[in-house]
N, C-alpha and C. Protein backbone atom coordinates (compact mmCIF):
# COMPACT_ATOMS: atom_id res chain seq x y z
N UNK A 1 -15.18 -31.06 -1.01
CA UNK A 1 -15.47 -30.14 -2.09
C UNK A 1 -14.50 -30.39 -3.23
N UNK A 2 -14.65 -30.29 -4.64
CA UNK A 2 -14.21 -30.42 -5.58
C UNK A 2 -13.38 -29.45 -5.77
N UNK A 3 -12.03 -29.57 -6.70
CA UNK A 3 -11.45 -28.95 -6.59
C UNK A 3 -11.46 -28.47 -8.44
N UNK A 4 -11.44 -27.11 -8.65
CA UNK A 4 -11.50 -26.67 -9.49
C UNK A 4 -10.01 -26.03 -10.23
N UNK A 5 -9.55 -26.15 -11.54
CA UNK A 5 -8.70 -25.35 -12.06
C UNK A 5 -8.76 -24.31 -12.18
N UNK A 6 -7.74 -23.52 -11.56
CA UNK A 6 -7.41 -21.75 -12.02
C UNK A 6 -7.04 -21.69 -12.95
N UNK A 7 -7.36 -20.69 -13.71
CA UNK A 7 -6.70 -19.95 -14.65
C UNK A 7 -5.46 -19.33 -14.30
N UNK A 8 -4.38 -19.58 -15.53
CA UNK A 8 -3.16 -18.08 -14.47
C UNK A 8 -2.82 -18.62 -13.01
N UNK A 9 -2.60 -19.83 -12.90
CA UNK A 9 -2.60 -20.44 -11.24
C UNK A 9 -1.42 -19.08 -10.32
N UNK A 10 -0.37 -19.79 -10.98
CA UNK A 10 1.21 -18.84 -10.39
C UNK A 10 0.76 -17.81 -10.13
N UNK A 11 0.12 -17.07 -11.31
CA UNK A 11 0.72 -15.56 -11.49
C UNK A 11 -0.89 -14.74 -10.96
N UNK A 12 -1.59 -15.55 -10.55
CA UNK A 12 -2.51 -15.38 -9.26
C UNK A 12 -2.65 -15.43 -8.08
N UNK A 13 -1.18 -16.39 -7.53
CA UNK A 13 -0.96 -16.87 -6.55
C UNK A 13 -0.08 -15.84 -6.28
N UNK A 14 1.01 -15.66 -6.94
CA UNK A 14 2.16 -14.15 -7.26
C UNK A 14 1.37 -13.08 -7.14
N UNK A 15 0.25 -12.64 -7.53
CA UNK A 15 -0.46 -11.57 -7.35
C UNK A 15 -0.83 -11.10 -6.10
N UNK A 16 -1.33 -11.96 -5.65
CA UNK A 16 -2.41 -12.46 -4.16
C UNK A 16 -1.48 -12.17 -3.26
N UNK A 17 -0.15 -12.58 -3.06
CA UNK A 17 0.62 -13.28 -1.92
C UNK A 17 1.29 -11.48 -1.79
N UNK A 18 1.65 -10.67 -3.21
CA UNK A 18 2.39 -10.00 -2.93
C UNK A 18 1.02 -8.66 -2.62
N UNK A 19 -0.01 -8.65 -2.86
CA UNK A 19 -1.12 -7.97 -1.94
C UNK A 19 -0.94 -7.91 -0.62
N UNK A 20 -1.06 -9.38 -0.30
CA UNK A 20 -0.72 -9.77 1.64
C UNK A 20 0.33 -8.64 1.56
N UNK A 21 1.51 -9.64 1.60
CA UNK A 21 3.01 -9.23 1.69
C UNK A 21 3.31 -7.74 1.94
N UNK A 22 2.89 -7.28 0.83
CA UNK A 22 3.04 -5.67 1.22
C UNK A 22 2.16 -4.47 2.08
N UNK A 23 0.55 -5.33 1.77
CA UNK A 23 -0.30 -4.75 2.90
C UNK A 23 0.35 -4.66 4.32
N UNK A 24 0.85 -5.87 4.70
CA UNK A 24 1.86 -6.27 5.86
C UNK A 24 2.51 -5.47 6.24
N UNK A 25 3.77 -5.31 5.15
CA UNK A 25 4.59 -4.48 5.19
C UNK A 25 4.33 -2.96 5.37
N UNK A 26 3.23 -2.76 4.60
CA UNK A 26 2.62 -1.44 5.09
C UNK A 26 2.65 -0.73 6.43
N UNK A 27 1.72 -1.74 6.83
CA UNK A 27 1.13 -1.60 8.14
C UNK A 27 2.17 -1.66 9.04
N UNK A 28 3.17 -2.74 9.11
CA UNK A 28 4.23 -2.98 10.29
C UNK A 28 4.66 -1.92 9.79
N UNK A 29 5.36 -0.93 8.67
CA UNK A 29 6.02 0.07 8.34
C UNK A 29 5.85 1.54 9.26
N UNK A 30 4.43 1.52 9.76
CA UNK A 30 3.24 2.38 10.53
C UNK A 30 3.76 2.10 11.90
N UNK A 31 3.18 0.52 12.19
CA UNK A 31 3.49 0.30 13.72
C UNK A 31 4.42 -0.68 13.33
N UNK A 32 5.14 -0.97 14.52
CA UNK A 32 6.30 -2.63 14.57
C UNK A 32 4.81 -3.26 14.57
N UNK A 33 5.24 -4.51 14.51
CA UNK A 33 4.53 -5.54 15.00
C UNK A 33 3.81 -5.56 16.20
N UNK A 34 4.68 -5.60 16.65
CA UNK A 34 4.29 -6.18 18.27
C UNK A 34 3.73 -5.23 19.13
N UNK A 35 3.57 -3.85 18.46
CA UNK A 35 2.78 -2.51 18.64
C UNK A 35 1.19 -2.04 18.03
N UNK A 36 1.08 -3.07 17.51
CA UNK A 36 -0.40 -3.02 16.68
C UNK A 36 -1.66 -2.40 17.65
N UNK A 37 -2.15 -1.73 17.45
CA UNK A 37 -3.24 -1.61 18.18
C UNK A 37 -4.09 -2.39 18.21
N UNK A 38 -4.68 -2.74 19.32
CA UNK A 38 -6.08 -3.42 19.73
C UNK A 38 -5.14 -4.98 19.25
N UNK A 39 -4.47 -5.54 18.87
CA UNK A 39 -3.72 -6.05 18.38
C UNK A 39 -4.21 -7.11 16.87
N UNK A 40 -4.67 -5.76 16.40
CA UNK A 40 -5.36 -6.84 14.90
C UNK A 40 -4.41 -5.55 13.58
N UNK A 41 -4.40 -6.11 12.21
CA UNK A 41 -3.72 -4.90 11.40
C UNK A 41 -5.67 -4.29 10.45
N UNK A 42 -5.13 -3.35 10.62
CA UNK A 42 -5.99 -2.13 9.88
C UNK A 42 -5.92 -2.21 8.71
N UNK A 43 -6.34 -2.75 7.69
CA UNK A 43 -6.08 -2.74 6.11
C UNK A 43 -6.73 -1.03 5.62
N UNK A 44 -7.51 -1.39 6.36
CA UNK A 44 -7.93 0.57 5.77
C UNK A 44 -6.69 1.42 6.36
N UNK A 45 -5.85 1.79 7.35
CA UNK A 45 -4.96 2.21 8.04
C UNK A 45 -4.19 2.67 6.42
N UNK A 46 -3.79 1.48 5.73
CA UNK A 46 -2.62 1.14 4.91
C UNK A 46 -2.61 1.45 3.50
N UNK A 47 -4.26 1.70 3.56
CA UNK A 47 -4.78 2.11 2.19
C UNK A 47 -4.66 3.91 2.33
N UNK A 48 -4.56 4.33 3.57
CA UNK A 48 -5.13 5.65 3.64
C UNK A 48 -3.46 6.42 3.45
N UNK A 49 -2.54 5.31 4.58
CA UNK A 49 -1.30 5.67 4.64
C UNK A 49 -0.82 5.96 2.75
N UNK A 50 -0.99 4.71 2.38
CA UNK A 50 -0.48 4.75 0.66
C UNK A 50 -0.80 5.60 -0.17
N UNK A 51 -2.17 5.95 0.11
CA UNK A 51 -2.78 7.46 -0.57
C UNK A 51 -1.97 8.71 -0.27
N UNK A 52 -1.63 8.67 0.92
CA UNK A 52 -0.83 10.45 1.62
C UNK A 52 0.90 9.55 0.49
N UNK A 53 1.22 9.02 0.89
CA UNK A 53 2.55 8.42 -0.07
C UNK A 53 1.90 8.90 -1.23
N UNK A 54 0.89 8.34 -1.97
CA UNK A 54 0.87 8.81 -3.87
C UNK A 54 0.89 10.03 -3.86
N UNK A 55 0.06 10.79 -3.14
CA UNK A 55 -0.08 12.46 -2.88
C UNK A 55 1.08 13.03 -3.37
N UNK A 56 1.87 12.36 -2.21
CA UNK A 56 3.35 13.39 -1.82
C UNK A 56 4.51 12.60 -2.73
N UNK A 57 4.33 11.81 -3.18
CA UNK A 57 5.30 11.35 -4.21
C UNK A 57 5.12 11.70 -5.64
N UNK A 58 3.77 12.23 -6.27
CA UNK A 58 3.20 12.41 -6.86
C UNK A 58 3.80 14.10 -7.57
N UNK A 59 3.70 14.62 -6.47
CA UNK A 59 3.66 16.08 -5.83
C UNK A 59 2.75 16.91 -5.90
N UNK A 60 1.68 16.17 -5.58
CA UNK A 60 0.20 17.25 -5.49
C UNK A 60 -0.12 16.28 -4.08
N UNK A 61 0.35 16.89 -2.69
CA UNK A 61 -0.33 16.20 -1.76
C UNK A 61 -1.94 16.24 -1.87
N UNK A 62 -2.93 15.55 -1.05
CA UNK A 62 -3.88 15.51 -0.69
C UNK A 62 -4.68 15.96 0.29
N UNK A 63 -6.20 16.39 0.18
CA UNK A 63 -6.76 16.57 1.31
C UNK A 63 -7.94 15.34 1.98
N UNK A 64 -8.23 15.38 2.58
CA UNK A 64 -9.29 14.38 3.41
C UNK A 64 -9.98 13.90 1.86
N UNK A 65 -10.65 14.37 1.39
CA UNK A 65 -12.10 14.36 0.36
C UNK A 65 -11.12 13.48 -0.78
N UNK A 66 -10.20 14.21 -1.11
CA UNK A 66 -9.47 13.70 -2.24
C UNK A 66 -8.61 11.98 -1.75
N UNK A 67 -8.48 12.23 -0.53
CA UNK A 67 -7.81 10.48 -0.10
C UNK A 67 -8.94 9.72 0.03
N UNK A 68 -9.93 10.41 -0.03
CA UNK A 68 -11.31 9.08 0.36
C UNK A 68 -12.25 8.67 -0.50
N UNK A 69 -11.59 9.74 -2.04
CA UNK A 69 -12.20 9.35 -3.40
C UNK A 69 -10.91 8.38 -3.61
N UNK A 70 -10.04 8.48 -3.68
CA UNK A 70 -9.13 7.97 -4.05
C UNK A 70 -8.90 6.43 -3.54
N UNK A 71 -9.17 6.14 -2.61
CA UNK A 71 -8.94 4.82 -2.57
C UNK A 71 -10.73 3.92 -2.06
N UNK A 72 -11.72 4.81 -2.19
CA UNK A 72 -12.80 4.84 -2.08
C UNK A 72 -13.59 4.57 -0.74
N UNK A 73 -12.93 5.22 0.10
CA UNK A 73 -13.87 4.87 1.38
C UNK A 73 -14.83 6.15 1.87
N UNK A 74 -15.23 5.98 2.93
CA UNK A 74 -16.07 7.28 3.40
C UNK A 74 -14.66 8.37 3.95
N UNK A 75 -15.24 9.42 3.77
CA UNK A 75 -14.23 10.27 4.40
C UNK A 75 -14.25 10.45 5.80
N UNK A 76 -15.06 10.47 6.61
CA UNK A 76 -15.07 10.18 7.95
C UNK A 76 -14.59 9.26 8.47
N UNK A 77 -14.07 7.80 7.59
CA UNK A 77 -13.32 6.52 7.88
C UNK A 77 -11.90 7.02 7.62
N UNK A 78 -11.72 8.02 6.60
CA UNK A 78 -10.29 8.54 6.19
C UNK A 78 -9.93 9.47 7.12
N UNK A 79 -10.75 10.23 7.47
CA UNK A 79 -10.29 11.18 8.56
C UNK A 79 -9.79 10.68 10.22
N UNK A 80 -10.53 9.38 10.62
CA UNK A 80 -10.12 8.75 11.66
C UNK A 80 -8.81 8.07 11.44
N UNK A 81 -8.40 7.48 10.11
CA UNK A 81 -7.01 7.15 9.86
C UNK A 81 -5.92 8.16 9.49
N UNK A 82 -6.69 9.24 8.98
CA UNK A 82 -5.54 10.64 9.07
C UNK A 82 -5.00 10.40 10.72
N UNK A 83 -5.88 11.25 11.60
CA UNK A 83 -5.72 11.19 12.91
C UNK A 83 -4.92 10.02 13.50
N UNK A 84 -5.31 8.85 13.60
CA UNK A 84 -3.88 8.01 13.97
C UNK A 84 -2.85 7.84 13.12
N UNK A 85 -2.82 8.29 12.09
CA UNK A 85 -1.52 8.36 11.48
C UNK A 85 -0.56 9.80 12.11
N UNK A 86 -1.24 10.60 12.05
CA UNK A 86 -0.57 11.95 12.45
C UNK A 86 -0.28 11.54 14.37
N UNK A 87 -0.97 10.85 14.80
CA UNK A 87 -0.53 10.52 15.70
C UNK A 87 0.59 10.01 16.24
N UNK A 88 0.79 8.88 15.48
CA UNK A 88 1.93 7.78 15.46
C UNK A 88 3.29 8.58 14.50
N UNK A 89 2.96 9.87 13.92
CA UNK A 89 4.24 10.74 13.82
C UNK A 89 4.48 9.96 11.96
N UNK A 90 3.51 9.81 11.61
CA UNK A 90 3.42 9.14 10.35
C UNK A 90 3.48 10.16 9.01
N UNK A 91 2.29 10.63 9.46
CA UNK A 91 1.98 11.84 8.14
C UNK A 91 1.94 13.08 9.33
N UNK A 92 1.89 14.27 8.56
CA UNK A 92 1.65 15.57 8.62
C UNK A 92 0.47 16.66 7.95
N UNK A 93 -0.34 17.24 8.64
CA UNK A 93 -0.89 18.31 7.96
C UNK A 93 -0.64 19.80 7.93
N UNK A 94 -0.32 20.76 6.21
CA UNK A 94 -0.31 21.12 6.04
C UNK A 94 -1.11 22.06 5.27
N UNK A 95 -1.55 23.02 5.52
CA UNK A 95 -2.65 23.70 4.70
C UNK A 95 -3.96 22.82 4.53
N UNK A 96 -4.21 22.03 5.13
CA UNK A 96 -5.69 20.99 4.42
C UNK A 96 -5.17 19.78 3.72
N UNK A 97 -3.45 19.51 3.36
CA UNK A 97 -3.23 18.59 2.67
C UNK A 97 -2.38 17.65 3.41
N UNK A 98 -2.12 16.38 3.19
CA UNK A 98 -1.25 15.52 4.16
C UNK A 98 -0.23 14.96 3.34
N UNK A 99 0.96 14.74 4.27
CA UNK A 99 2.50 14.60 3.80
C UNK A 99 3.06 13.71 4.67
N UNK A 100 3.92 12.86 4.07
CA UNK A 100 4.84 11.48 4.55
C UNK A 100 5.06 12.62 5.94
N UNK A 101 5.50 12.41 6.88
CA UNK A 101 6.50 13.00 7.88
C UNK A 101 7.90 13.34 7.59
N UNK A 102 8.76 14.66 6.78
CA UNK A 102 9.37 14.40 7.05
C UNK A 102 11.15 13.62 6.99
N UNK A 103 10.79 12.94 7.98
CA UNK A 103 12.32 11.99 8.29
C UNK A 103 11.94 10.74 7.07
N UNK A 104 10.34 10.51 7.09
CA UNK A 104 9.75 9.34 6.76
C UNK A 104 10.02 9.36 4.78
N UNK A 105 9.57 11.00 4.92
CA UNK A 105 9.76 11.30 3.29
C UNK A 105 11.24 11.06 2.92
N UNK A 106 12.00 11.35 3.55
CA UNK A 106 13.17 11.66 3.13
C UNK A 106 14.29 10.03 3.23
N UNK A 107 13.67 8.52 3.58
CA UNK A 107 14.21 7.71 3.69
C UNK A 107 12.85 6.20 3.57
N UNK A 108 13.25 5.19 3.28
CA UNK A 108 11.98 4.28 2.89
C UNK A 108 12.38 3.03 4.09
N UNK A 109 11.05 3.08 5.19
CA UNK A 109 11.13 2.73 6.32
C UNK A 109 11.03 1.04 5.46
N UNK A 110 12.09 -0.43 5.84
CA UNK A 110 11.59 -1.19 5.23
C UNK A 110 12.11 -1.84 3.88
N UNK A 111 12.87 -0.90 3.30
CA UNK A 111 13.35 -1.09 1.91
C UNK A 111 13.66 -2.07 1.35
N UNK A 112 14.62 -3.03 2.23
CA UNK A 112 14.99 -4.49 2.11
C UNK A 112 13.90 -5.49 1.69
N UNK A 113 12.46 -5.19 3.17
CA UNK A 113 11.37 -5.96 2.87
C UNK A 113 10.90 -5.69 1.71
N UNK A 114 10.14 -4.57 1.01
CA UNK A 114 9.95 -3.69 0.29
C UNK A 114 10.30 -4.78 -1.15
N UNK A 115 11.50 -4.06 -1.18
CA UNK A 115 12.40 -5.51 -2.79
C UNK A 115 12.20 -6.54 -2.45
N UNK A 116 12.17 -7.52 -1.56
CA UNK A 116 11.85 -8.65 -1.47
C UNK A 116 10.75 -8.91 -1.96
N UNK A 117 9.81 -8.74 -1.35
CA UNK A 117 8.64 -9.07 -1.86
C UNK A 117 7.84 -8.98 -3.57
N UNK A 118 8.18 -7.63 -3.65
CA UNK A 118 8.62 -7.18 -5.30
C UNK A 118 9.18 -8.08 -6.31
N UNK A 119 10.57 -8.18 -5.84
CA UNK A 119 11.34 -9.15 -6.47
C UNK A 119 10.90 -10.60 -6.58
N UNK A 120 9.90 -11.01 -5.77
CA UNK A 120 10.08 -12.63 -5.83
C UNK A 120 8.69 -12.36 -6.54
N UNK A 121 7.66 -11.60 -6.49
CA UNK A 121 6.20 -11.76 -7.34
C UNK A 121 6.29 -11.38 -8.86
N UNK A 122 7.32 -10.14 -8.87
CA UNK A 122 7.53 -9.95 -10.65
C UNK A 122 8.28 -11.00 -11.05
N UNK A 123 9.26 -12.15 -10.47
CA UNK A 123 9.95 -13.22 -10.86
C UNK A 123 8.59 -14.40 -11.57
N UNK A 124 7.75 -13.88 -10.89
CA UNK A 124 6.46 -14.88 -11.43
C UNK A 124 5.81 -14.08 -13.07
N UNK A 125 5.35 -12.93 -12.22
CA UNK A 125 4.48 -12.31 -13.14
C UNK A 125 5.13 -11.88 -13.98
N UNK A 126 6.46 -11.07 -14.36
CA UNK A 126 7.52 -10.68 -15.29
C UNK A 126 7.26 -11.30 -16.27
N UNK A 127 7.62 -12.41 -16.46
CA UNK A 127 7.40 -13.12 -17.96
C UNK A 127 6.00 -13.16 -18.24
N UNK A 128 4.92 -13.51 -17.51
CA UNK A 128 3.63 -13.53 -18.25
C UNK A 128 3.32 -12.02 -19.16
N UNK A 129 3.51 -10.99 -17.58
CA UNK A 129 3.61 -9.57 -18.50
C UNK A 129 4.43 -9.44 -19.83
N UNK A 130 5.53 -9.69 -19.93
CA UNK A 130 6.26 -9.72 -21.22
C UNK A 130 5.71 -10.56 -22.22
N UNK A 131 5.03 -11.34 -21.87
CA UNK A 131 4.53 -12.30 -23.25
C UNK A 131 2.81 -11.43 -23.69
N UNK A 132 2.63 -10.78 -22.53
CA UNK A 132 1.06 -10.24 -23.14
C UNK A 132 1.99 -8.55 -23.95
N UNK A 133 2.90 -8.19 -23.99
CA UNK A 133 3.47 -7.04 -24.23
C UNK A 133 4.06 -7.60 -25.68
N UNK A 134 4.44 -8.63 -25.73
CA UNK A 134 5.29 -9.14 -27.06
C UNK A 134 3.66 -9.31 -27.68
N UNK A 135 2.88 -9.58 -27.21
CA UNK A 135 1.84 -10.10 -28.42
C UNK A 135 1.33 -8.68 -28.11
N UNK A 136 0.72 -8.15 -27.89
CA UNK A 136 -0.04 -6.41 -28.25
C UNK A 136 0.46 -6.06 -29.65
N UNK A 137 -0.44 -5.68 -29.85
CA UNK A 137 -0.51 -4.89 -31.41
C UNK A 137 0.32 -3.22 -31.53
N UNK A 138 1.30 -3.42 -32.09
CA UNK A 138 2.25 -2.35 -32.46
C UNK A 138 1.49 -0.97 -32.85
């Protein structure tokens, strides 16, 4: 197969890698590794987890309806990832709305990984962003 030019190669590749990277990080953040269930990672798991994080970092936690507009899945798919999250001592429900856990709110499981990954994809994308920010119209 032929191989075609990207546009933006790097700072697509920088984009992409730090998607993985932190989905990853997500998820192992949830379970270790070597604790995964069924032993595959849940990308919906990580999307649902990150939603109860914007909620509660935000400071308007969330309820079921509102995490499953929000990152757009069915709510019956969000409600089965509420449930193993509250399981695994992850999130919390309160009044109808869900919250980091906690120990979890109060410290960032990961942090090291967290900047790493950060740090080495804005090292890419940083300057492209700054050059589309220097040219924008004042």
């Amino acid at each position: 197969m032929a191989s075609y030019p990207l546009a933006l190669r790097s700072e697509r590749v920088a984009l992409m890698q730090m998607f993985i990277d932190l989905n990853q990080a997500i998820h192992d953040s949830i379970f270790h590794p070597d604790e995964t269930p069924e032993g595959e990672m849940d990308p919906n798991l990580s999307l649902v987890a990150a939603a109860v994080l914007l909620g509660h970092a935000a400071g308007q936690p969330l309820t079921s309806t509102e995490i499953a507009d929000c990152i757009r899945m069915p709510r019956p798919s969000v409600i089965r990832g509420l449930r193993k999250l509250i399981e695994h001592g992850i999130v919390i429900r309160s009044e109808g709305k869900y919250y980091l856990e906690p120990e979890r709110a109060a410290n960032v499981p990961m942090l090291e990984r967290f900047t790493k990954i950060l740090t080495a994809s804005f090292s890419v994308l940083g300057p492209y962003l700054a050059s589309k920010m220097d040219a924008a119209p004042k």
